[in-house]
Protein backbone atom coordinates (compact mmCIF):
# COMPACT_ATOMS: atom_id res chain seq x y z
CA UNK A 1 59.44 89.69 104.26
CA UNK A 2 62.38 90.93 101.87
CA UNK A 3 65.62 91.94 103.20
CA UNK A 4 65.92 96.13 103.73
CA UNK A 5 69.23 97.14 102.54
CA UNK A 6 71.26 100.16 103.77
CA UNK A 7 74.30 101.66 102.78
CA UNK A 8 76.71 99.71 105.43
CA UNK A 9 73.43 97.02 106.81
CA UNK A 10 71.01 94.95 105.49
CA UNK A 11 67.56 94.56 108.12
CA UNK A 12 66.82 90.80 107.28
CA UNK A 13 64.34 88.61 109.34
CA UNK A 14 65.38 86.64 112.67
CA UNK A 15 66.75 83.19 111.95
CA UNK A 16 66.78 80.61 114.76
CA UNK A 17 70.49 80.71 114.94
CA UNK A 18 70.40 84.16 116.27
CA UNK A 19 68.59 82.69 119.65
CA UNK A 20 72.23 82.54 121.17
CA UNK A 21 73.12 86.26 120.42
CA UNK A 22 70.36 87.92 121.37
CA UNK A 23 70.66 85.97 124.79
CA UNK A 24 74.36 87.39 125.44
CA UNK A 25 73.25 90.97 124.76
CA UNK A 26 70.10 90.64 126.89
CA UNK A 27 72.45 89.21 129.71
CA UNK A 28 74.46 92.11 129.32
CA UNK A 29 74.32 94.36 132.27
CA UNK A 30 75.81 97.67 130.59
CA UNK A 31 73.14 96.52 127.80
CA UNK A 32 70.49 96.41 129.50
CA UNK A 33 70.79 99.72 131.33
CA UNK A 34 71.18 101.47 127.39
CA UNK A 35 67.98 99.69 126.97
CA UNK A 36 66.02 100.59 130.33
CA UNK A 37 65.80 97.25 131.13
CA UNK A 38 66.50 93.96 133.59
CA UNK A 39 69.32 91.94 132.57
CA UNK A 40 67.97 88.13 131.98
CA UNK A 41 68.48 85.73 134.25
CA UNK A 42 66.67 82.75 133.21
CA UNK A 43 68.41 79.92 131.50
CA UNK A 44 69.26 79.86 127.41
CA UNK A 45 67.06 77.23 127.46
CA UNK A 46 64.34 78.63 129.06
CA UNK A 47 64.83 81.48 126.39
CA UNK A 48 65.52 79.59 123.37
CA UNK A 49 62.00 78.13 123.94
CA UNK A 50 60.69 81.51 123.91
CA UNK A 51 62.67 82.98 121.28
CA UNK A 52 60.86 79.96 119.23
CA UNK A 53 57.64 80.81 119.94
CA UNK A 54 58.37 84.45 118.74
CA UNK A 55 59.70 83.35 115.49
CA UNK A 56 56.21 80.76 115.22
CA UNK A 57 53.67 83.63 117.01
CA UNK A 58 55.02 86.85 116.45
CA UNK A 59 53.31 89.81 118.01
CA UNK A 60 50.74 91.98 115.51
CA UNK A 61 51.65 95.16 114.99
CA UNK A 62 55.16 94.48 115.35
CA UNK A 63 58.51 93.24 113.55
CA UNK A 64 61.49 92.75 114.30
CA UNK A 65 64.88 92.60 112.60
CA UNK A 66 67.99 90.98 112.94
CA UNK A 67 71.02 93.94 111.73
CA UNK A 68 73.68 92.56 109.55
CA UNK A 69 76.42 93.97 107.83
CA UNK A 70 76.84 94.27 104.23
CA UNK A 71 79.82 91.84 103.20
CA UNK A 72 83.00 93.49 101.76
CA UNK A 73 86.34 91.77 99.67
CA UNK A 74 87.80 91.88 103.27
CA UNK A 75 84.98 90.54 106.22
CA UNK A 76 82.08 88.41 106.07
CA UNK A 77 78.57 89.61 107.58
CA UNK A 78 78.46 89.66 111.08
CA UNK A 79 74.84 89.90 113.19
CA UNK A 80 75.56 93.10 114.97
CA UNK A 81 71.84 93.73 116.70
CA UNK A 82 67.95 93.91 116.33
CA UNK A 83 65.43 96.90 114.86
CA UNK A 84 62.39 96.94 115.13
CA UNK A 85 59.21 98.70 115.09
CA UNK A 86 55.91 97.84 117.10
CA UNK A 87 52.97 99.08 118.17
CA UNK A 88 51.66 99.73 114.73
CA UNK A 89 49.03 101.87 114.58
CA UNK A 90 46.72 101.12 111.16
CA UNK A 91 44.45 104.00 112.25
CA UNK A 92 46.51 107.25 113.48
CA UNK A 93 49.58 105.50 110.87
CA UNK A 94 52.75 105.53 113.10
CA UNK A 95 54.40 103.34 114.90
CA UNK A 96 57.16 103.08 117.63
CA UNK A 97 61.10 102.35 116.59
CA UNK A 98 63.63 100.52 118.58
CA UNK A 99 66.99 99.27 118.29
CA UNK A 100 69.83 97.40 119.83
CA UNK A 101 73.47 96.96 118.79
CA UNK A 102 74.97 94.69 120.70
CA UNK A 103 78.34 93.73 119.18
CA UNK A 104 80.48 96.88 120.99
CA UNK A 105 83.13 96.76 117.79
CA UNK A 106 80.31 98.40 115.58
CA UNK A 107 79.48 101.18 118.31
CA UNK A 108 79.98 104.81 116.91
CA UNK A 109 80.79 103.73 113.47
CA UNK A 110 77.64 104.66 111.17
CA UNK A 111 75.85 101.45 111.84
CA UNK A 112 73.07 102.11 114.15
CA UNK A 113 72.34 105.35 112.40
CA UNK A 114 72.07 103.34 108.89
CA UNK A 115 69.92 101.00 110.34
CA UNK A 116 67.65 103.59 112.02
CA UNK A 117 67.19 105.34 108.21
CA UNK A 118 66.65 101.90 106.49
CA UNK A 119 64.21 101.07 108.61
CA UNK A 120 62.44 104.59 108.17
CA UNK A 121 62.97 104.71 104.91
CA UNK A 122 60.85 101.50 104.38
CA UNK A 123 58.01 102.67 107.16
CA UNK A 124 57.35 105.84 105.32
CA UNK A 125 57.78 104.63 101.33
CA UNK A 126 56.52 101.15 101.41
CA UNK A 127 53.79 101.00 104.47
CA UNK A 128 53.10 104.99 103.87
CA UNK A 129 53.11 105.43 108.02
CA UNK A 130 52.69 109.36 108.70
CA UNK A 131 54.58 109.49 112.00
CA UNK A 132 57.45 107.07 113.90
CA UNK A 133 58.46 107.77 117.53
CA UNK A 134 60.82 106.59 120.00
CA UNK A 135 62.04 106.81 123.40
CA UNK A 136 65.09 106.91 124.85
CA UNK A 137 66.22 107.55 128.25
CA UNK A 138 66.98 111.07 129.59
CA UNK A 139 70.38 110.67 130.57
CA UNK A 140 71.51 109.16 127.46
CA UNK A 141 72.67 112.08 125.72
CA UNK A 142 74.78 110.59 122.85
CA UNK A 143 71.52 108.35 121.82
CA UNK A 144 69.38 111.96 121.67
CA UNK A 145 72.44 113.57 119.22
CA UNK A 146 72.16 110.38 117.03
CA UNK A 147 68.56 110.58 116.59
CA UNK A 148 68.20 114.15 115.86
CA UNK A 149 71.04 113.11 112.89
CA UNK A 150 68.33 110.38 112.24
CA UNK A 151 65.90 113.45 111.59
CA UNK A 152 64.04 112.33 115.00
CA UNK A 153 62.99 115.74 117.20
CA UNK A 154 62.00 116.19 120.60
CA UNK A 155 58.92 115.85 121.63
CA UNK A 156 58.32 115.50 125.72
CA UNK A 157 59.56 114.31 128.68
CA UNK A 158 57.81 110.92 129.34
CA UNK A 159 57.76 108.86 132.67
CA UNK A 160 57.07 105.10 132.07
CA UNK A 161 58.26 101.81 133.45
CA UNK A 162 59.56 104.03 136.83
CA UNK A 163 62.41 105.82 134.84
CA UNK A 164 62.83 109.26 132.82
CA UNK A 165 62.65 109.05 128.86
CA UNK A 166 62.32 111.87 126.15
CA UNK A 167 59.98 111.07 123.49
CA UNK A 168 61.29 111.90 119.97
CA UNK A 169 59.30 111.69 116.42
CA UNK A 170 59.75 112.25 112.77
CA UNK A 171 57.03 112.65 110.72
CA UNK A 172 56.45 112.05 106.93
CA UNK A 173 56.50 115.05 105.27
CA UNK A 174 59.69 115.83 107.43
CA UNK A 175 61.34 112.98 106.59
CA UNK A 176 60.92 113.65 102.59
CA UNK A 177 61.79 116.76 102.93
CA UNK A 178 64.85 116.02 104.40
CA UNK A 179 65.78 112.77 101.51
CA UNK A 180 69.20 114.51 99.47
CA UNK A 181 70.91 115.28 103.26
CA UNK A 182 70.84 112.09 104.33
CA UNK A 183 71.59 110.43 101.78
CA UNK A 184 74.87 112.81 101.26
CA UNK A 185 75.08 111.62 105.10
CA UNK A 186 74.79 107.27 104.42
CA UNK A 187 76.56 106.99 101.76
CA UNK A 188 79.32 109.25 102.19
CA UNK A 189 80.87 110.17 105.66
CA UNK A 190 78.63 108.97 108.09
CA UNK A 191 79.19 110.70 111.65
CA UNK A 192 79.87 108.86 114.25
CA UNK A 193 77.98 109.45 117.28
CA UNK A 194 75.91 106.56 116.88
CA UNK A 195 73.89 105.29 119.36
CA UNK A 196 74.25 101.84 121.06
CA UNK A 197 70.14 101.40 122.24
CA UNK A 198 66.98 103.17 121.97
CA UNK A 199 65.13 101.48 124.93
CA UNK A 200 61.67 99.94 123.77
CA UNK A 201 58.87 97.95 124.65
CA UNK A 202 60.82 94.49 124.08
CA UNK A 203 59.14 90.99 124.77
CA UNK A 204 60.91 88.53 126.40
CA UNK A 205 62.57 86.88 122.71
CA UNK A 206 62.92 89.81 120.80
């Protein structure tokens, strides 16, 4: 699948080589908690081969992103985290959003935010979905204020996987509605109170 480029990111496909990443950030402790989940424990071995099988057998309804930056005169692209979107729905058109930025240099800088648009920006132009949700955990205030600047709105408490999340959406005709302010937002001065996670659904290599 093409690259989706962003004003600061570019959401490209995962690469092998990103195996060893992904396997620090999902051995992260403070990580995992941002992303309602255990931190791993088995081997990067053990993972690697399952990270493989991802990249071979990837899950339908699903895919997932690596987040790079856009290269600039002074600093190379760096792999920064994962987006992704799952659960793809080819009958009610939506689909759930997640995303992970696990490098803590690019935390509250614009980055998650751009990625989180890009990635919209594609579901609702190119695969014409009518609604995308999310959910993030209740405590995690700062995540909430960077999806509502994402155009994402509340839309319940939720209870799932024995902790508290709020459930947030944007729909379509929202989302167009809303086009000239965010891009005065990406490619200008982008705020940041970015969000580090949105918990999601992840399988064990994502």
């Amino acid at each position: 699948m093409a690259d989706l480029t962003g004003a600061r990111i570019i959401l490209r496909d995962k690469r092998p080589e990103d195996a060893e990443k992904d396997y620090q950030w999902r051995s992260d402790p403070e990580l995992a908690r941002l992303d309602a989940a255990i931190p791993l424990t088995m081997s990067f071995e053990r993972y690697l081969k399952l990270f493989e099988d991802q990249l071979k057998y990837p899950t339908p309804g699903s895919h997932h992103y690596s987040i790079d930056t856009i290269p600039t005169d002074t600093e190379e692209s760096k792999f920064i985290g994962n987006c992704m979107y799952y659960d793809f729905d080819t009958v009610n058109m939506e689909a759930e959003l997640g995303i992970v930025v696990g490098e803590r240099d690019y935390w509250s800088d614009g980055y998650g935010y751009d990625a989180v648009t890009t990635l919209l920006d594609y579901l609702f132009n190119a695969r014409s979905l009518k609604r995308v949700y999310l959910h993030t955990l209740e405590w995690n205030n700062r995540a909430q204020r960077a999806f509502s600047k994402s155009g994402f709105t509340l839309v319940k408490p939720v209870r799932r996987m024995a902790q508290d999340f709020l459930r947030m959406e944007v729909l379509r005709d929202d989302w167009f509605e809303k086009a000239e302010e965010r891009l005065a937002v990406r490619f200008k001065d982008i705020d940041p109170t970015d969000s580090q996670t949105s918990p999601s659904s992840h399988t064990t290599a994502s």
